[in-house]
C-alpha atoms as a PDB file:
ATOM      1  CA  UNK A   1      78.916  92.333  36.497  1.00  0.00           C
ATOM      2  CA  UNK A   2      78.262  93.862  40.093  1.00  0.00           C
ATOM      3  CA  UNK A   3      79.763  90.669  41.618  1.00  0.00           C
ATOM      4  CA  UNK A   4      83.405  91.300  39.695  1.00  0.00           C
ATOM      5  CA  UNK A   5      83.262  94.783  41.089  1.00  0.00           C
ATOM      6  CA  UNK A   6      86.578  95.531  42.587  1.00  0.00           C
ATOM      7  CA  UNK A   7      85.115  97.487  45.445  1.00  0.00           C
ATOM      8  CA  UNK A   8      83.357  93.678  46.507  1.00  0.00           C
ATOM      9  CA  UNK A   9      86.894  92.051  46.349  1.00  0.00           C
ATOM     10  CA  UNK A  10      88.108  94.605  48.441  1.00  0.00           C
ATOM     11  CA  UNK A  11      85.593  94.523  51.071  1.00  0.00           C
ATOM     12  CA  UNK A  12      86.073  90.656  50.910  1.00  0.00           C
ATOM     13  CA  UNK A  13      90.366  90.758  51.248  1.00  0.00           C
ATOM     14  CA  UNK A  14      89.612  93.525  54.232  1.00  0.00           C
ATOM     15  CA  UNK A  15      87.916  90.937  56.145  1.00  0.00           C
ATOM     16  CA  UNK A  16      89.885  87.801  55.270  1.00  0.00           C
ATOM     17  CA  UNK A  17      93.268  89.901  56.056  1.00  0.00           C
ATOM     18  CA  UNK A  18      92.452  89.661  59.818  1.00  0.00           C
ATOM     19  CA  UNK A  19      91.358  86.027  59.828  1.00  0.00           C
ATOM     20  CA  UNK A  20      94.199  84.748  58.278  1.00  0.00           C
ATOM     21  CA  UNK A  21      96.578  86.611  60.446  1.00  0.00           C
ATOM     22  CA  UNK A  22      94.632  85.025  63.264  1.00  0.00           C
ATOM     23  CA  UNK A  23      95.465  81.915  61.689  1.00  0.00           C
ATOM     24  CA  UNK A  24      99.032  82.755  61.431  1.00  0.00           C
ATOM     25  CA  UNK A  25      99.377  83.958  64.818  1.00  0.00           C
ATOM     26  CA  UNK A  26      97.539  80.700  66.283  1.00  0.00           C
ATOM     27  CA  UNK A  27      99.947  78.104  64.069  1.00  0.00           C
ATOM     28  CA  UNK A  28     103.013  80.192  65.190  1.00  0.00           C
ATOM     29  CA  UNK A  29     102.569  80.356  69.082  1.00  0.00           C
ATOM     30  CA  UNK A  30     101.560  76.291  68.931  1.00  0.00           C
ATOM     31  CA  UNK A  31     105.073  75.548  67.321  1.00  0.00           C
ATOM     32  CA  UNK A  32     106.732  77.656  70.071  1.00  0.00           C
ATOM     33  CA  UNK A  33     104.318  75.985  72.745  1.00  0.00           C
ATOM     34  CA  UNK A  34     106.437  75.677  75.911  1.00  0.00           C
ATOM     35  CA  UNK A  35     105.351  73.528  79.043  1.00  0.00           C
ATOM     36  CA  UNK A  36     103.244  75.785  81.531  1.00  0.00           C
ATOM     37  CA  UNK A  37     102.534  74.919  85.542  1.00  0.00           C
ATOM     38  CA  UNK A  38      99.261  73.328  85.838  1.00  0.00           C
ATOM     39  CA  UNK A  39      96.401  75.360  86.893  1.00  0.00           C
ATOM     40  CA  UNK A  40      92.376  74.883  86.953  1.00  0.00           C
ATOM     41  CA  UNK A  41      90.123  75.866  83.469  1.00  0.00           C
ATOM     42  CA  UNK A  42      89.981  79.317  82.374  1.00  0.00           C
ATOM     43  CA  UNK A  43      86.662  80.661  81.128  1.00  0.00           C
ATOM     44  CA  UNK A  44      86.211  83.213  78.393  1.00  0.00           C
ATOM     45  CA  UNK A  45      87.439  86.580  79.192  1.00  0.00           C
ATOM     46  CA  UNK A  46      87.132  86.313  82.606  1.00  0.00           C
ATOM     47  CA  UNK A  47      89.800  83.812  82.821  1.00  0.00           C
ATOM     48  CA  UNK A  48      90.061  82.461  86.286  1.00  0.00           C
ATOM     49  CA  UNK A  49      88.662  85.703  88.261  1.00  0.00           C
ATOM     50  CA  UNK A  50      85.583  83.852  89.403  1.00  0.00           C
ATOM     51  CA  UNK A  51      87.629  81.779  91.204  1.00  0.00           C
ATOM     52  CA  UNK A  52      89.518  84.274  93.456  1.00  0.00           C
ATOM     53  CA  UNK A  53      86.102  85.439  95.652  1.00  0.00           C
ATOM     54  CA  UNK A  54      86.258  87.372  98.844  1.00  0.00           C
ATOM     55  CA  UNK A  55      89.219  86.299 100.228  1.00  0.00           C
ATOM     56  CA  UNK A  56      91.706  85.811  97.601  1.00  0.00           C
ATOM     57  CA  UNK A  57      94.625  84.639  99.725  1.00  0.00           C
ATOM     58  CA  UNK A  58      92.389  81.858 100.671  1.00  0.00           C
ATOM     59  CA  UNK A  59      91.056  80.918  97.124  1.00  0.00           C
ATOM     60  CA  UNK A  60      94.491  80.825  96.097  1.00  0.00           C
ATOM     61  CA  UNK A  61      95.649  78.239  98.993  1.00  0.00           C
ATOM     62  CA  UNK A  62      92.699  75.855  98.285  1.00  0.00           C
ATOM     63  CA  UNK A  63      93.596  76.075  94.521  1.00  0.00           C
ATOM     64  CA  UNK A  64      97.449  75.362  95.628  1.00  0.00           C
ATOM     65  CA  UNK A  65      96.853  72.440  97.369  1.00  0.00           C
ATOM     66  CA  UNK A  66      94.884  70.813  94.220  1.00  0.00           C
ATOM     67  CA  UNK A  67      97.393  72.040  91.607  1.00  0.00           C
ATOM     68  CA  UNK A  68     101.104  72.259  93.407  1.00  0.00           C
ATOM     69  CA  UNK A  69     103.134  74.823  94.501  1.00  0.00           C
ATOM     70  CA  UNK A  70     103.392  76.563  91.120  1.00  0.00           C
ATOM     71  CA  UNK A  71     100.306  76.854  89.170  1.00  0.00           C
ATOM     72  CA  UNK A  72      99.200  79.048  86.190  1.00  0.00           C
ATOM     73  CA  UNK A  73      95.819  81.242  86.700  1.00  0.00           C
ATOM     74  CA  UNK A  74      94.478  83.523  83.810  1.00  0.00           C
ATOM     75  CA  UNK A  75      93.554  87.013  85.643  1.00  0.00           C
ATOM     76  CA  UNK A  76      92.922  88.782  82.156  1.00  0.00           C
ATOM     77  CA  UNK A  77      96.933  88.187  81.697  1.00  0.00           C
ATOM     78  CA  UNK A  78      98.761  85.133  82.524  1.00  0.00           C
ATOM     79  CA  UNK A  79      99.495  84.784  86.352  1.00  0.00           C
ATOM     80  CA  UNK A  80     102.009  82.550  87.993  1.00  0.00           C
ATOM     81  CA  UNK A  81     101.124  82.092  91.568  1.00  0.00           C
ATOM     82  CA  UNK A  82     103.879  80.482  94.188  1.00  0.00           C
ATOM     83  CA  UNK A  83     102.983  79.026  97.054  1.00  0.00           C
ATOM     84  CA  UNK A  84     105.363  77.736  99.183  1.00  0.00           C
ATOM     85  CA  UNK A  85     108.520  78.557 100.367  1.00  0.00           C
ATOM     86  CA  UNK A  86     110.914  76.327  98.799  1.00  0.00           C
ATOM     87  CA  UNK A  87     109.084  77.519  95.262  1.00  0.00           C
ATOM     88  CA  UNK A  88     109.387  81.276  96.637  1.00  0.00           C
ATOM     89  CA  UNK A  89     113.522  80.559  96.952  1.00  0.00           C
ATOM     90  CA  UNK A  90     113.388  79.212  93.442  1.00  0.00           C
ATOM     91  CA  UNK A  91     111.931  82.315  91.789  1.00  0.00           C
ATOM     92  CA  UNK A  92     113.780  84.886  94.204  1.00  0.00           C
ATOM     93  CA  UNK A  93     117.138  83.251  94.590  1.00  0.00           C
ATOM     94  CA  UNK A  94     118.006  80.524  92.210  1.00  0.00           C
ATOM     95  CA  UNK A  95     116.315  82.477  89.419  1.00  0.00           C
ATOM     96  CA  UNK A  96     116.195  86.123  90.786  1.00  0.00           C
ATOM     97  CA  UNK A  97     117.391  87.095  87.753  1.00  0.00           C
ATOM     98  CA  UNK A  98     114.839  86.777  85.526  1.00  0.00           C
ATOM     99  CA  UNK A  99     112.387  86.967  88.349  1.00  0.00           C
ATOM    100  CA  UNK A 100     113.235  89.873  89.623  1.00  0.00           C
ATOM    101  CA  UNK A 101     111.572  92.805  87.380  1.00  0.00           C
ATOM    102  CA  UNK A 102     108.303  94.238  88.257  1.00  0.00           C
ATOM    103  CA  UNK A 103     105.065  93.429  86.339  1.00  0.00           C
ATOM    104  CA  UNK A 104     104.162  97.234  83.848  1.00  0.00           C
ATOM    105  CA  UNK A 105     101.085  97.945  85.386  1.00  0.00           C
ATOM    106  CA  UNK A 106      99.509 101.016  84.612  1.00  0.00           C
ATOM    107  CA  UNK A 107      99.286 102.596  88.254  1.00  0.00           C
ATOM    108  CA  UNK A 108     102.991 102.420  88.809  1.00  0.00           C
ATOM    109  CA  UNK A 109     104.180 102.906  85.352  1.00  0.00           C
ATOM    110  CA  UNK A 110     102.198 106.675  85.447  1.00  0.00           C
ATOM    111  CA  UNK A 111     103.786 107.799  88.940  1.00  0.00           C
ATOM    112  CA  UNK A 112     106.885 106.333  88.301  1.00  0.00           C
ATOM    113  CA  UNK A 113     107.546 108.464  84.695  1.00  0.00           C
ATOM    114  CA  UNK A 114     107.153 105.300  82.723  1.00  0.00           C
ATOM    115  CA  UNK A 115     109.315 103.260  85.245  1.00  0.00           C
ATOM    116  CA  UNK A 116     112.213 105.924  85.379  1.00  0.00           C
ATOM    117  CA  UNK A 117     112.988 105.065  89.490  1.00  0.00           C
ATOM    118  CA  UNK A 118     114.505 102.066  91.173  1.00  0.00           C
ATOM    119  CA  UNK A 119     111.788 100.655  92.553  1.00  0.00           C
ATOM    120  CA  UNK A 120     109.640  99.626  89.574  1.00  0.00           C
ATOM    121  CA  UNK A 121     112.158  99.951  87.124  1.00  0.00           C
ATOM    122  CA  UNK A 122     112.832  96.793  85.496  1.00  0.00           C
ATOM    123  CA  UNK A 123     115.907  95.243  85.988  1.00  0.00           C
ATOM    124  CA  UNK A 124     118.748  96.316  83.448  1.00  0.00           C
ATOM    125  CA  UNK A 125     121.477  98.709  82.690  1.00  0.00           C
ATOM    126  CA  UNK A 126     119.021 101.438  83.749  1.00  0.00           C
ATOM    127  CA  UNK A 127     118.531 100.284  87.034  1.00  0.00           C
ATOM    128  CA  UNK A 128     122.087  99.269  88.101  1.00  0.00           C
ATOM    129  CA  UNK A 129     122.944 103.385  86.863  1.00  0.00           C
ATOM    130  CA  UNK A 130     120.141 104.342  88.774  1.00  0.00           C
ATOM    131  CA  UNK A 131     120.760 102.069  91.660  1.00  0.00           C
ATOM    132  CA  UNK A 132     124.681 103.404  91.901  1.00  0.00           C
ATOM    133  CA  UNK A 133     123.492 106.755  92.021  1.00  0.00           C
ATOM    134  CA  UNK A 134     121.453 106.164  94.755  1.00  0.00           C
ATOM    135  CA  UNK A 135     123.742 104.302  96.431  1.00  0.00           C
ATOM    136  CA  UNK A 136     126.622 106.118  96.199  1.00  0.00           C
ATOM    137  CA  UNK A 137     125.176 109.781  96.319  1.00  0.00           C
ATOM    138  CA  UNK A 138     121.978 109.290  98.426  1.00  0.00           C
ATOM    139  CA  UNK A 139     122.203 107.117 100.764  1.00  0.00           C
ATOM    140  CA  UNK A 140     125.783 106.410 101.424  1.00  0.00           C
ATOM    141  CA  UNK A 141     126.752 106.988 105.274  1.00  0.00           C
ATOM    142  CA  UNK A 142     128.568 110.107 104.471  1.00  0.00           C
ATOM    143  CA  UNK A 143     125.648 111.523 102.309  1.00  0.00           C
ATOM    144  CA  UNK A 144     123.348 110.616 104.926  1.00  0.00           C
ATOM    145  CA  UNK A 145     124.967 112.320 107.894  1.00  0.00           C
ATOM    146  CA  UNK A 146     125.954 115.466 106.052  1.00  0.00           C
ATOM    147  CA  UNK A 147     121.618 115.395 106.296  1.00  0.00           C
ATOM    148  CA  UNK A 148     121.651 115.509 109.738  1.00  0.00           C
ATOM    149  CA  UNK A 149     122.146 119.693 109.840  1.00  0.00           C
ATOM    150  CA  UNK A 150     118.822 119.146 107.652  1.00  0.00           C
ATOM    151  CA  UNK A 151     116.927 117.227 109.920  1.00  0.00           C
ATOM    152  CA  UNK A 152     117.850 119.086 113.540  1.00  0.00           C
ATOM    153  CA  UNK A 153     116.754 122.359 111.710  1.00  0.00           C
ATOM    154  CA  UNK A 154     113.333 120.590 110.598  1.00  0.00           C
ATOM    155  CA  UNK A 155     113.005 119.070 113.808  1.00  0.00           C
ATOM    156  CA  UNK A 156     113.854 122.510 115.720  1.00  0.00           C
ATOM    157  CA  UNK A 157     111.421 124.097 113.523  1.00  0.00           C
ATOM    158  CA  UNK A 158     108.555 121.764 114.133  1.00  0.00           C
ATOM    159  CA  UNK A 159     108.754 122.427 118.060  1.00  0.00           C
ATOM    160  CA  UNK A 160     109.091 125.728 117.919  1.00  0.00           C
ATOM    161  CA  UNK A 161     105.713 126.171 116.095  1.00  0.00           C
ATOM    162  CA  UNK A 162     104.200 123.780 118.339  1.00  0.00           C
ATOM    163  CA  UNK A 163     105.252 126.001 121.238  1.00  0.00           C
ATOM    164  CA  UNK A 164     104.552 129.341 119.772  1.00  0.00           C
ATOM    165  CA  UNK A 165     100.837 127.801 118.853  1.00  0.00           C
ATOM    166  CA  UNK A 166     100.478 126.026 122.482  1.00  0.00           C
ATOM    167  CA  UNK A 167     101.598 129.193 124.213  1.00  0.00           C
ATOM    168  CA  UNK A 168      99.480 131.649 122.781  1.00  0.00           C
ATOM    169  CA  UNK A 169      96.680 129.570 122.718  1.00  0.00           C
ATOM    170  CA  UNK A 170      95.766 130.580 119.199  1.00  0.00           C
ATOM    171  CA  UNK A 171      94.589 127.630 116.792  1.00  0.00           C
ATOM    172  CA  UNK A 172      96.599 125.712 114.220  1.00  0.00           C
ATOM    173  CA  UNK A 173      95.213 125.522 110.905  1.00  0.00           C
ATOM    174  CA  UNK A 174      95.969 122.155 109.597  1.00  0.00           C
ATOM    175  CA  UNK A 175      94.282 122.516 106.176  1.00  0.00           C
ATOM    176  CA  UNK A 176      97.280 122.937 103.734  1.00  0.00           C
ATOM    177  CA  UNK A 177      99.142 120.070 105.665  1.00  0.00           C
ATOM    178  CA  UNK A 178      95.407 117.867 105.544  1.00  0.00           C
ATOM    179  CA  UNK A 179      95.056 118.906 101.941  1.00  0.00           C
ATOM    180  CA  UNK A 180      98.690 117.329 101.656  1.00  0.00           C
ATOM    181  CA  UNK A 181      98.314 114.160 103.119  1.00  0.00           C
ATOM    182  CA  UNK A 182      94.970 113.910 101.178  1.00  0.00           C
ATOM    183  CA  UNK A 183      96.848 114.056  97.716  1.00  0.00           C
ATOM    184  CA  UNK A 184      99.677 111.431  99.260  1.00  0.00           C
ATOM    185  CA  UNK A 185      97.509 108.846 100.211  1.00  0.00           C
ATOM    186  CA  UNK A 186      95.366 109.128  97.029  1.00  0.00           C
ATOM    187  CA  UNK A 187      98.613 108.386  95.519  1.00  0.00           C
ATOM    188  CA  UNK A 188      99.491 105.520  97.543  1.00  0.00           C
ATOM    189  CA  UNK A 189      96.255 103.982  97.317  1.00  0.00           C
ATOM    190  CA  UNK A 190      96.427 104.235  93.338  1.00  0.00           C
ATOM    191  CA  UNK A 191     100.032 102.637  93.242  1.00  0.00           C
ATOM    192  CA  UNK A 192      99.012 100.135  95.646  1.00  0.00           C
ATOM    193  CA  UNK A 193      95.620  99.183  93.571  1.00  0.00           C
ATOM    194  CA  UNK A 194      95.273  97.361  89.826  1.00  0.00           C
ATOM    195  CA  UNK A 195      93.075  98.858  86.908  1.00  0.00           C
ATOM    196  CA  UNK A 196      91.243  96.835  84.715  1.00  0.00           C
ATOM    197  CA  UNK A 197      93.784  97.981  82.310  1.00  0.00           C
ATOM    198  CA  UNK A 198      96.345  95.173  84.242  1.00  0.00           C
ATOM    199  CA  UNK A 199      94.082  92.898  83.715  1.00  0.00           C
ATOM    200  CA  UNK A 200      92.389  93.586  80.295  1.00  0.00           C
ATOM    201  CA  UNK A 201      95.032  95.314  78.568  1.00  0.00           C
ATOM    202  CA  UNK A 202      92.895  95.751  75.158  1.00  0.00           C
ATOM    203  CA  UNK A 203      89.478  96.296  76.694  1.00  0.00           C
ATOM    204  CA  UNK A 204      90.589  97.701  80.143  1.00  0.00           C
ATOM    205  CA  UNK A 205      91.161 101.335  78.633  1.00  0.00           C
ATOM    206  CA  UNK A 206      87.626 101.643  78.195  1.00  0.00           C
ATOM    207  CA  UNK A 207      86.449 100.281  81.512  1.00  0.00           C
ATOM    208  CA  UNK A 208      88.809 102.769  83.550  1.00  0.00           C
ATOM    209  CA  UNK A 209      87.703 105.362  81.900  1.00  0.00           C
ATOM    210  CA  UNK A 210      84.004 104.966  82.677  1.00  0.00           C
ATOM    211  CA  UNK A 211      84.433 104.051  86.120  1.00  0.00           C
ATOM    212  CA  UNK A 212      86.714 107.548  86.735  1.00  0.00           C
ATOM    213  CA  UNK A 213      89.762 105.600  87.649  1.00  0.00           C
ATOM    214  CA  UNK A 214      91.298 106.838  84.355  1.00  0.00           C
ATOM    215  CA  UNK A 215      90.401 110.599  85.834  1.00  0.00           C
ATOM    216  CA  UNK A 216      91.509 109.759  89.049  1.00  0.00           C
ATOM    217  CA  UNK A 217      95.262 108.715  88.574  1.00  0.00           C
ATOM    218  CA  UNK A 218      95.459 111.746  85.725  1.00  0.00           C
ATOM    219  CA  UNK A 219      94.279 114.142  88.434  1.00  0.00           C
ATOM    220  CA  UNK A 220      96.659 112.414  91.321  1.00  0.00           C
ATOM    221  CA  UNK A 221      99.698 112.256  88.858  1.00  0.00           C
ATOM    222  CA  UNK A 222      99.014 116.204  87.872  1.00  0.00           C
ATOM    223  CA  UNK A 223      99.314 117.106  91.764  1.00  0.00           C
ATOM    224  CA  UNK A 224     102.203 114.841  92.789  1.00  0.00           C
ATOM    225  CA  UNK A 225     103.972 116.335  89.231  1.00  0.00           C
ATOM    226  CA  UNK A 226     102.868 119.842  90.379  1.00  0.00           C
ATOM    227  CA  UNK A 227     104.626 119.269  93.583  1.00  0.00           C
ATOM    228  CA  UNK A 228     108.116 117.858  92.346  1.00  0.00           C
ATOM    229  CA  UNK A 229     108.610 120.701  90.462  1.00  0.00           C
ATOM    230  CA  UNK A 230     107.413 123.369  92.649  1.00  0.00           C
ATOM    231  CA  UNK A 231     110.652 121.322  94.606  1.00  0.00           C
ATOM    232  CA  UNK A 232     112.725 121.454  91.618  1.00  0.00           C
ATOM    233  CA  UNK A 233     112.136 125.406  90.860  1.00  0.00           C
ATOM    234  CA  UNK A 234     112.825 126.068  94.648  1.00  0.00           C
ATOM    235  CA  UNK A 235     116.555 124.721  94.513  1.00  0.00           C
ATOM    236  CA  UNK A 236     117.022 126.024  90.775  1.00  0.00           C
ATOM    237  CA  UNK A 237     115.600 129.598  91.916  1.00  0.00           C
ATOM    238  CA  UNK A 238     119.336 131.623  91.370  1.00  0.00           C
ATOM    239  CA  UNK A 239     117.982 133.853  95.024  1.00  0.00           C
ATOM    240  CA  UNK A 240     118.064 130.287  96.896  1.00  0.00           C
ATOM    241  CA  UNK A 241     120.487 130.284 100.102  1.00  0.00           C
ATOM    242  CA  UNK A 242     123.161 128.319  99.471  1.00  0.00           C
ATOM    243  CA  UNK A 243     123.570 125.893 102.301  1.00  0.00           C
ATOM    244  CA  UNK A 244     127.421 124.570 102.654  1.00  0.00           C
ATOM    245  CA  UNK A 245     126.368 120.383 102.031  1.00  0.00           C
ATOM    246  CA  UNK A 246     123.615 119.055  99.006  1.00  0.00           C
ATOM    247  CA  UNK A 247     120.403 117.928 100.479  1.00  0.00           C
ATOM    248  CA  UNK A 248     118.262 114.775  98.249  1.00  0.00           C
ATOM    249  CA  UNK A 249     116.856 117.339  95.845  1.00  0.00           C
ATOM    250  CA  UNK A 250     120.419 118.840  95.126  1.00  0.00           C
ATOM    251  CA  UNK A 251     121.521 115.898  94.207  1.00  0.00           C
ATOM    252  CA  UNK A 252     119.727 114.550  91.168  1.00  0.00           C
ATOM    253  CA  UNK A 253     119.654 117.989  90.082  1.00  0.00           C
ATOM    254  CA  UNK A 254     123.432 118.123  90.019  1.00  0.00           C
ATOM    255  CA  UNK A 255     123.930 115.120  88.278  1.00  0.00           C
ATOM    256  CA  UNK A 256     121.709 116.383  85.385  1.00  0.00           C
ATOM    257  CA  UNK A 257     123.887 119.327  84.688  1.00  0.00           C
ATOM    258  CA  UNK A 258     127.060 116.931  84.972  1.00  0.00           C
ATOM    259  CA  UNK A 259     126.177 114.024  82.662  1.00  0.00           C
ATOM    260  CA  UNK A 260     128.198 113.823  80.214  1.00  0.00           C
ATOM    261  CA  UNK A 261     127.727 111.972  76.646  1.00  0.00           C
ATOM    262  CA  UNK A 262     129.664 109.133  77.588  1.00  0.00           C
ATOM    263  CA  UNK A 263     127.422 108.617  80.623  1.00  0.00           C
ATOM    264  CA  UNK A 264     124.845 105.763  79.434  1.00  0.00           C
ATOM    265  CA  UNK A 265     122.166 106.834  81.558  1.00  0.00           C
ATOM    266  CA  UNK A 266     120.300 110.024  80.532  1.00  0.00           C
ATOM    267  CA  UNK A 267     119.565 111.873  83.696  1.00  0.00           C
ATOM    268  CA  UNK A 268     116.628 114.251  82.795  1.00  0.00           C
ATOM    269  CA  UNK A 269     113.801 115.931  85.285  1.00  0.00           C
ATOM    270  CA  UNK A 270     111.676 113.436  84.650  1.00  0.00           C
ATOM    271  CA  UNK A 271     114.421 111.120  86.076  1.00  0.00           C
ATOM    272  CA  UNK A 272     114.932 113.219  89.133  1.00  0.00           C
ATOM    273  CA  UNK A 273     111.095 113.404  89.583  1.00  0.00           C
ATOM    274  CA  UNK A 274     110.625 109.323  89.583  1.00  0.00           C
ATOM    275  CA  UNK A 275     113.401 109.456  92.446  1.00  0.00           C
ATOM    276  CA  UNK A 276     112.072 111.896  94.177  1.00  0.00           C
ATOM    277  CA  UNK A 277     108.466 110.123  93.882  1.00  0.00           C
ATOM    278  CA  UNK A 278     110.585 106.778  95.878  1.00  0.00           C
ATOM    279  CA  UNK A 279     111.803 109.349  98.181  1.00  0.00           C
ATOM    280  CA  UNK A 280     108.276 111.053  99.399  1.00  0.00           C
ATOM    281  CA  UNK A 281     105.811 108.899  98.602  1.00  0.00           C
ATOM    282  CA  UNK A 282     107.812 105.694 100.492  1.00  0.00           C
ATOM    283  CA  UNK A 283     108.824 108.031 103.278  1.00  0.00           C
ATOM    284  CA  UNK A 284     106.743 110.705 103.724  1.00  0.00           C
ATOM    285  CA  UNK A 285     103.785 108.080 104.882  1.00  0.00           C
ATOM    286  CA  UNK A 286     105.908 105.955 106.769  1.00  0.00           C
ATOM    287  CA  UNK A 287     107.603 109.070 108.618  1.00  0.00           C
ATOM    288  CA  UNK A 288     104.504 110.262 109.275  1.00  0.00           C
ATOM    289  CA  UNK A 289     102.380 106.831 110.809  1.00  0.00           C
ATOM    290  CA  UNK A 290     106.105 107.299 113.234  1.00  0.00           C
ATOM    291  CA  UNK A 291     105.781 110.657 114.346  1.00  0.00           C
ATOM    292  CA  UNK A 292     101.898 110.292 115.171  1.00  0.00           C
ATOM    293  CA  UNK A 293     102.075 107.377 117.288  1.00  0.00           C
ATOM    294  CA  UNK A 294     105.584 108.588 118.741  1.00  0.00           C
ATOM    295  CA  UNK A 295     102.912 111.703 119.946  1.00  0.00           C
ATOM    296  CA  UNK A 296     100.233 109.966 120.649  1.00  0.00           C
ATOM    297  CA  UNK A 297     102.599 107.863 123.195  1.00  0.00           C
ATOM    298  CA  UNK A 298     103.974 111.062 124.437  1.00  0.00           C
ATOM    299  CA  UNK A 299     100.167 112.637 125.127  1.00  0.00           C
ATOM    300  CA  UNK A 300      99.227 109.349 126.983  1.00  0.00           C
ATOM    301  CA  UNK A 301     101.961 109.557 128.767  1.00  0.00           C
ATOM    302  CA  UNK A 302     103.020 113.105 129.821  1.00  0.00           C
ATOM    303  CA  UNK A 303     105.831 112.437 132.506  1.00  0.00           C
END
């Protein structure tokens, strides 16, 4: 009698159930099979990792020169690798089309507000909006010289506390400004890094989370986020001056309050915040690198 038992039959269907959806799965994706670039054997779970060692770049050329131009790797995900240059124009310019979006990893998709900027957003009716806001309010040459009030009063600013501090002799404390650049280039070194998670999307969860990376890009997101809208509640703060042209923060900010329904993006903070993230995090560092070696030129050379 125990072997009718409904509760066996049920423990039985719950474990065929996955099995034959396996099945399922496996007969589906072998009728839509499509021809793949070559590439070398993939092992179990690690794929083709092993094969990448120390010097990647140079794996990847040895591999190239065995398989062609275009070959297929398995890095946890499927990886197309190009190799040359007449390849490279195939993909960016005979094909940019459907070449031309940026792969979800988890690093950008976090900073980014789930790919709400132009830079990692993929490519779409999203990004052309976003991309003709930009364009036409941000960095068009009218927009861009009604900034230059902005910049000789940042500039003017910047010498006159170097002066003031040189003159009196008394020291310059550098620690919010350190702090700062600290919290930038943690950020830039997460966007610019992969997680396991890009590589083993099911598994990788686990793996950044016991290696801190997990904590790390939660605690670098909080502080970038922290800082947009300490930004964002400056220029909404009703006691603000009033300055007669918009700077970048205005901007975004206006075009929340003016969107209208028929407009088909959705402008929200979070939209303004992923701009503003293209705008810091791509110039504040590269501003920066300028204006130290710019001094460091001027200190060697004094005359």
């Amino acid at each position: 009698m125990a072997l009718y038992s409904p509760s066996i039959w049920l423990h039985l269907l719950l474990l065929l159930l996955p099995l034959m959806f396996l099945i399922k799965r496996k007969i589906e994706l072998k009728g839509q099979k499509k021809p793949l670039p070559p590439g070398p054997t993939k092992l179990p779970i690690i794929g083709n990792l092993h094969q990448l060692g120390a010097l990647p770049h140079y794996s990847l050329w040895q591999l190239s020169k065995k398989y062609g131009s275009i070959m297929l790797l398995q890095l946890g995900v499927p990886t197309v690798v190009v190799s040359s240059a007449e390849a490279a124009r195939e993909f960016l310019k005979t094909h940019d089309i459907d070449c031309c979006s940026r792969p979800p990893l988890v690093g950008l998709g976090k900073f980014s507000y789930n790919h709400r900027d132009i830079s990692f957003a993929p490519y779409g009716d999203y990004w052309r909006e976003v991309r003709k806001i930009c364009v036409l309010e941000v960095f068009s040459t009218k927009r861009v010289q009604s900034f230059q009030f902005i910049r000789e009063e940042e500039v003017a600013l910047l010498i006159d506390s170097i002066v003031q501090s040189s003159s009196s002799g008394s020291p310059i404390d550098l620690t919010e400004r350190l702090i700062f650049q600290e919290v930038v280039h943690e950020a830039m070194a997460l966007l610019g890094g992969l997680t396991a998670s890009d590589f083993f999307p099911y598994v990788g969860r686990i793996v950044d989370r016991l290696t801190g990376l997990h904590g790390r890009l939660e605690r670098s997101f909080h502080e970038m986020d922290g800082f947009y809208q300490q930004v964002i509640e400056d220029h909404l703060n009703p006691g603000r001056v009033k300055e007669e042209h918009e700077d970048i923060i205005d901007v975004p900010l206006r075009i929340e309050r003016e969107q209208s329904e028929s407009r088909a993006l959705q402008f929200t903070k979070d939209n303004a915040k992923a701009i503003l993230m293209d705008l810091f995090l791509a110039g504040v560092d590269t501003g920066a690198i300028t204006v130290a070696w710019a001094m460091t030129e001027l200190a060697r050379n004094p005359e």
